[in-house]
N, C-alpha and C. Protein backbone atom coordinates (compact mmCIF):
# COMPACT_ATOMS: atom_id res chain seq x y z
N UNK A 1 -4.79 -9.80 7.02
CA UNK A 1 -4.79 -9.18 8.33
C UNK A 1 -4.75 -7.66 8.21
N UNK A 2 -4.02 -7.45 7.38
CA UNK A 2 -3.62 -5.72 7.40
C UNK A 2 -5.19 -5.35 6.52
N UNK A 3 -5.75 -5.82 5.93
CA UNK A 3 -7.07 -4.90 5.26
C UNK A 3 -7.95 -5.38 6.45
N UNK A 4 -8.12 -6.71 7.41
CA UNK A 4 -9.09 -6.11 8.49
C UNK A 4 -8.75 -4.91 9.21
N UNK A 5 -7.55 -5.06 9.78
CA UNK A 5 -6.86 -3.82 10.31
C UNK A 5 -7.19 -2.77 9.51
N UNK A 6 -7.66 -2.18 8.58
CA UNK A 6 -8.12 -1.23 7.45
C UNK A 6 -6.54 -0.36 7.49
N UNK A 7 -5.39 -0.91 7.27
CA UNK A 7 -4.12 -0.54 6.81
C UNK A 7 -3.74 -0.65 5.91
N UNK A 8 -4.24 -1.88 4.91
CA UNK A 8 -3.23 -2.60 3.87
C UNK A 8 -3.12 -1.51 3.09
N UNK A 9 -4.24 -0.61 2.82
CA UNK A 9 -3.71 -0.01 1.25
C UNK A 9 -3.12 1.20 1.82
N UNK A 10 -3.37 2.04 3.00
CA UNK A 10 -1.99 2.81 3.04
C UNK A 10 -0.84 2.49 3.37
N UNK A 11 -0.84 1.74 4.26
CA UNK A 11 0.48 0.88 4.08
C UNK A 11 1.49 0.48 4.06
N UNK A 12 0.07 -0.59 3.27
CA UNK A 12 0.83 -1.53 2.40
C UNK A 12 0.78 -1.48 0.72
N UNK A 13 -0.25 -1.57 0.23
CA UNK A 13 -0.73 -1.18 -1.27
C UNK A 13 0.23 -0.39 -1.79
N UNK A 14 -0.32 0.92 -1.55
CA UNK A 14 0.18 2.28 -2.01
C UNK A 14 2.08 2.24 -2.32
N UNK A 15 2.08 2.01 -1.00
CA UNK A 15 3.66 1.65 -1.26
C UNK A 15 4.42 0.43 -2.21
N UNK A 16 3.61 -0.26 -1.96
CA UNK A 16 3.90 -1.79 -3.02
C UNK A 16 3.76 -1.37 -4.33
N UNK A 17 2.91 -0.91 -4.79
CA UNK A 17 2.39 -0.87 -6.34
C UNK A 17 3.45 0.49 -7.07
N UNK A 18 3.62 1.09 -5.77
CA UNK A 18 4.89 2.39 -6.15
C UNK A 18 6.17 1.81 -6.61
N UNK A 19 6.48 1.06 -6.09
CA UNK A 19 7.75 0.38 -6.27
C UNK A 19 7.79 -0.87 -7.34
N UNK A 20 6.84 -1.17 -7.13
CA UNK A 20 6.41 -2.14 -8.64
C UNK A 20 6.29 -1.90 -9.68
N UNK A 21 5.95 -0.31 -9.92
CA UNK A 21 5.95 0.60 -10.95
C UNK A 21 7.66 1.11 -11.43
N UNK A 22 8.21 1.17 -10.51
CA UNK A 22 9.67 1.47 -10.44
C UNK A 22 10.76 0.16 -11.16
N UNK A 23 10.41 -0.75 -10.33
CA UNK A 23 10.90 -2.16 -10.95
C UNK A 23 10.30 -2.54 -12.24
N UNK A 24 9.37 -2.24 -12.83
CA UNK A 24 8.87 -2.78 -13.79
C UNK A 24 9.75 -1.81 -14.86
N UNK A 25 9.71 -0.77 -14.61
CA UNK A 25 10.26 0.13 -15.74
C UNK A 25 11.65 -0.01 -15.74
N UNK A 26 12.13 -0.44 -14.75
CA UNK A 26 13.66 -0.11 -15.20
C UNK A 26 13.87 -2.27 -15.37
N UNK A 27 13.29 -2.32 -15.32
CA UNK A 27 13.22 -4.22 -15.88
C UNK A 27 12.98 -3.80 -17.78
N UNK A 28 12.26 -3.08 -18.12
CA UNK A 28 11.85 -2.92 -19.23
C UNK A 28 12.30 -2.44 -20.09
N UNK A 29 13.33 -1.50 -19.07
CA UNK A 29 14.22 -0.77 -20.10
C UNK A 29 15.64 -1.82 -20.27
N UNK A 30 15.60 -2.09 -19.50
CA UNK A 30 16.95 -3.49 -19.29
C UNK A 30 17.01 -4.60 -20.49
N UNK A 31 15.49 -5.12 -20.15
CA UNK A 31 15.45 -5.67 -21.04
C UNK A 31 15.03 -5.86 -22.38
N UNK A 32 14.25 -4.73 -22.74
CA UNK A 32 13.87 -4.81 -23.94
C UNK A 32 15.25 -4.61 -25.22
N UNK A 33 16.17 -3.66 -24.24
CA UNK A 33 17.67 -3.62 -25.22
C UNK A 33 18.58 -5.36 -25.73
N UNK A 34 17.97 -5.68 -24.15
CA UNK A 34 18.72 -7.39 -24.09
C UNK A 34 17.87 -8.51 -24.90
N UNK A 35 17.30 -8.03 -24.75
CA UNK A 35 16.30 -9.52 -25.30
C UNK A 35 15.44 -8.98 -26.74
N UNK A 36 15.74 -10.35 -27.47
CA UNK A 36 14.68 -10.16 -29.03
C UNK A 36 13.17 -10.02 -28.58
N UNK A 37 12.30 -9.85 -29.54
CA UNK A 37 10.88 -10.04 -29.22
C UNK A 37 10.10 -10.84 -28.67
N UNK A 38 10.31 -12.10 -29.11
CA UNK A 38 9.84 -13.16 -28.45
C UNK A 38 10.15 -13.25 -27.26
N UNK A 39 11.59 -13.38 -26.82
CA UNK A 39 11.96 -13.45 -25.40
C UNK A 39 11.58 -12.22 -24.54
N UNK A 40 11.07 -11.16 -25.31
CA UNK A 40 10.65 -10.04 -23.99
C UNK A 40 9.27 -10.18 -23.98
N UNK A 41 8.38 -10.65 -25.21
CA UNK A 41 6.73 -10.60 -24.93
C UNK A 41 6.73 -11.92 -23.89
N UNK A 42 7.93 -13.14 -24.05
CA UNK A 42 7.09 -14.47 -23.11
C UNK A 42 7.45 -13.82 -21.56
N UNK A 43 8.61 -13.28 -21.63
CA UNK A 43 8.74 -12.43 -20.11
C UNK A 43 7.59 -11.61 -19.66
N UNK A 44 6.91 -10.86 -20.56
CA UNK A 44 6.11 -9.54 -19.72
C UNK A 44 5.32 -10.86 -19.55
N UNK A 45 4.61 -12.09 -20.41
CA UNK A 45 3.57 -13.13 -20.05
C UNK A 45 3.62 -13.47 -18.78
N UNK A 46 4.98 -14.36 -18.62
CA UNK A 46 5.46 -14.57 -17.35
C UNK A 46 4.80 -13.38 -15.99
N UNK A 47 5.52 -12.54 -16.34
CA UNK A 47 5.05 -10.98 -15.48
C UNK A 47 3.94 -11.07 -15.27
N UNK A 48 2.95 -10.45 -15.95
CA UNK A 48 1.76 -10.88 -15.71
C UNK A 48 0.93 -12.22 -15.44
N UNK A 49 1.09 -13.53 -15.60
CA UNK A 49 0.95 -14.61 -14.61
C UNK A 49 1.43 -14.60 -12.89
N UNK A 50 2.89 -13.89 -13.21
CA UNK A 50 2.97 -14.03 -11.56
C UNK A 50 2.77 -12.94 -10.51
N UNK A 51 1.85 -11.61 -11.38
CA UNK A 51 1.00 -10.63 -10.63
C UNK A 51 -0.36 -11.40 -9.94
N UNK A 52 -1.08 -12.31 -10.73
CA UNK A 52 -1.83 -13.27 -10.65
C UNK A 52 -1.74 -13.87 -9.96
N UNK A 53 -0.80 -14.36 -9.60
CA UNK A 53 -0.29 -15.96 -8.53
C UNK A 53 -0.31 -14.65 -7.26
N UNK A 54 0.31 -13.81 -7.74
CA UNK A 54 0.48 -12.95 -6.35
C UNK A 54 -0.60 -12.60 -5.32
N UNK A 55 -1.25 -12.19 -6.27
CA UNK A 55 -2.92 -11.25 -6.30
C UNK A 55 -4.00 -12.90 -4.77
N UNK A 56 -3.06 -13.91 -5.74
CA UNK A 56 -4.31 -15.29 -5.42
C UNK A 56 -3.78 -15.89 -4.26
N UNK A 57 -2.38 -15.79 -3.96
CA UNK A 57 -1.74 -15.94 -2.66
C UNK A 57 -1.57 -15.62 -2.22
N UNK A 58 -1.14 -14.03 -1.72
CA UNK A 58 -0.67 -13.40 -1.04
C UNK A 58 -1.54 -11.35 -0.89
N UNK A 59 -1.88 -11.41 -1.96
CA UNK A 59 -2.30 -9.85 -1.94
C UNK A 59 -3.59 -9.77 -1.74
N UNK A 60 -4.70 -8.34 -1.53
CA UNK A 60 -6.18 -8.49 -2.06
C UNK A 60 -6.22 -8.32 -2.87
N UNK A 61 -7.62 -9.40 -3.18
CA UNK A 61 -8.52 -9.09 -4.35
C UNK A 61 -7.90 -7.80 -5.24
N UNK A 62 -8.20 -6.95 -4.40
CA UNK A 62 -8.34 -5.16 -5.00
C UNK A 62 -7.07 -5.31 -6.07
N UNK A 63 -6.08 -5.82 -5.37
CA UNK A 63 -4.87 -5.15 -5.81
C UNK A 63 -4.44 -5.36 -7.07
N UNK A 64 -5.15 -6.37 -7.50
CA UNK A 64 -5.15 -7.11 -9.05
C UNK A 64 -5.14 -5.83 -10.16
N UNK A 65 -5.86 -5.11 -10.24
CA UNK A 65 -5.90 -4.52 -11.77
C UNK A 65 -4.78 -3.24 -11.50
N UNK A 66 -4.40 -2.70 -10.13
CA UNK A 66 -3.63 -1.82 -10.15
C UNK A 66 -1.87 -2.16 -10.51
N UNK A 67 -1.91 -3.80 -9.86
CA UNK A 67 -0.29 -4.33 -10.22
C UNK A 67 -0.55 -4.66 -11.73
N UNK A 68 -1.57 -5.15 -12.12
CA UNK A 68 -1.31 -5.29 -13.43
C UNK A 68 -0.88 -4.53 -14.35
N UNK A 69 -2.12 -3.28 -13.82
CA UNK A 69 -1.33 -1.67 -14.86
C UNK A 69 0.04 -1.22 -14.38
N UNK A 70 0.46 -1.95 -12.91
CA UNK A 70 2.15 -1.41 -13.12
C UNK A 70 2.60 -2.05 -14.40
N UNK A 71 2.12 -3.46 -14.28
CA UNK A 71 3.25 -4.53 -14.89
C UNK A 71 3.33 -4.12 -16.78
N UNK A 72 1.75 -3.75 -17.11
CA UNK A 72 1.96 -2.88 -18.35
C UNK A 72 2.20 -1.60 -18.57
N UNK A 73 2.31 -0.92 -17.56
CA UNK A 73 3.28 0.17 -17.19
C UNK A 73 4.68 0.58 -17.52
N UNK A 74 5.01 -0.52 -17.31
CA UNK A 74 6.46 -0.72 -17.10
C UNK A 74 7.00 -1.46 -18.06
N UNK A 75 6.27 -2.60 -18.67
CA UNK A 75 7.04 -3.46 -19.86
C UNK A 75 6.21 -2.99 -20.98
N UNK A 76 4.94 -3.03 -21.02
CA UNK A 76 4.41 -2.50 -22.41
C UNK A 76 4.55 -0.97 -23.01
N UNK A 77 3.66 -0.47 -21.95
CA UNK A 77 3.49 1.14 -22.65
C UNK A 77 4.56 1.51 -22.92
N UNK A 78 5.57 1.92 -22.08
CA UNK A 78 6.69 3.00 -23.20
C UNK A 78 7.80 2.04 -23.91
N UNK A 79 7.52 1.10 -24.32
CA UNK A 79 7.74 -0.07 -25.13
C UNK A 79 7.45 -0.37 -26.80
N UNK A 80 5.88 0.04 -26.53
CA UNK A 80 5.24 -0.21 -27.50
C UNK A 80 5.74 0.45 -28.94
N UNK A 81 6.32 0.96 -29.37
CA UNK A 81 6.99 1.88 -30.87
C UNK A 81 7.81 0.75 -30.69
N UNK A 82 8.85 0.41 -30.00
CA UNK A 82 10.06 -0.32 -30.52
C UNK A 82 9.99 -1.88 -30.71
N UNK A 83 8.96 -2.38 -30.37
CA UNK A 83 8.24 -3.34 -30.33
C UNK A 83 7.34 -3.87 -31.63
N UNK A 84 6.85 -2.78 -32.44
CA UNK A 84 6.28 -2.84 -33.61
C UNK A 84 7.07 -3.02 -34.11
N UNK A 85 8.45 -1.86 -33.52
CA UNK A 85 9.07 -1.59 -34.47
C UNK A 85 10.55 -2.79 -34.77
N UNK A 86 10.60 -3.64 -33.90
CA UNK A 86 11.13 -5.37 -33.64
C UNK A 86 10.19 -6.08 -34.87
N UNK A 87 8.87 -5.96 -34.55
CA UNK A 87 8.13 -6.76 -35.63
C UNK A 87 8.24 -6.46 -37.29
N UNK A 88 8.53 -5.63 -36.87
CA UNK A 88 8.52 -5.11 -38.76
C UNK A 88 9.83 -5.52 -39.09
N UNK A 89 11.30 -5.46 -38.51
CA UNK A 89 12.02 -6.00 -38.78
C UNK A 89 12.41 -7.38 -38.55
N UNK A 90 11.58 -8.14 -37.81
CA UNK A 90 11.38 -9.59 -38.31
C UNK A 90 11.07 -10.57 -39.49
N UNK A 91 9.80 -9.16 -39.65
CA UNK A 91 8.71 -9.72 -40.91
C UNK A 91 10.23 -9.07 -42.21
N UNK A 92 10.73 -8.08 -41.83
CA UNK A 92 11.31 -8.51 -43.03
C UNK A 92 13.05 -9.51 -43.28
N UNK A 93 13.15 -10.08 -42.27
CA UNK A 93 14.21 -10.90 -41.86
C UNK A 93 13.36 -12.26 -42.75
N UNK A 94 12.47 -12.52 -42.58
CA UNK A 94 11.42 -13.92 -42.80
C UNK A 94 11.85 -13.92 -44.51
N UNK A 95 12.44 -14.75 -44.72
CA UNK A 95 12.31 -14.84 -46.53
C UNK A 95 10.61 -15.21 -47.40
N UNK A 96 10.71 -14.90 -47.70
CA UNK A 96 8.94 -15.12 -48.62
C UNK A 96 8.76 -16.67 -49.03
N UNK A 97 8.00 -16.94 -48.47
CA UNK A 97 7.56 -18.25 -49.02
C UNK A 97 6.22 -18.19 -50.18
């Protein structure tokens, strides 16, 4: 209704994806301290599936690639160093087979 109305993306969008950007980052910073690797990559998965579900029930079309780049916004990018840097100390937790 609101994009016939030609409203949704000022808004509604604009404002949504602002705050999604906000929540995502401070989710990311939360949890990447709390949770091992595995449990924070199946979370951002999660995350990104239910931008998807969102996008397909409830949001437009459009809005898909901009919540997504919140959602890697916020859990991946300023993530990514400590995250390798989780993996490297896994790989060397792993005894050699």
């Amino acid at each position: 209704m609101l994009v016939t109305l030609g409203t949704y993306r000022d808004r509604f969008e604009v404002p949504f994806l602002k705050a999604s950007r906000r929540f995502f980052l401070a989710e990311g910073q939360s949890l990447m301290e709390a949770r091992d690797l595995r449990e924070y990559l199946l979370h951002v998965e999660v995350r990104l599936k239910q931008a998807a579900d969102m996008v397909t029930h409830y949001l437009d079309v459009d809005t898909y690639r901009p919540l997504v780049e919140a959602v890697e916004a916020g859990l991946i990018s300023p993530h990514a160093l400590t995250m390798v840097h989780k993996k490297h100390l896994l790989r060397l937790d792993c005894p050699l087979k």
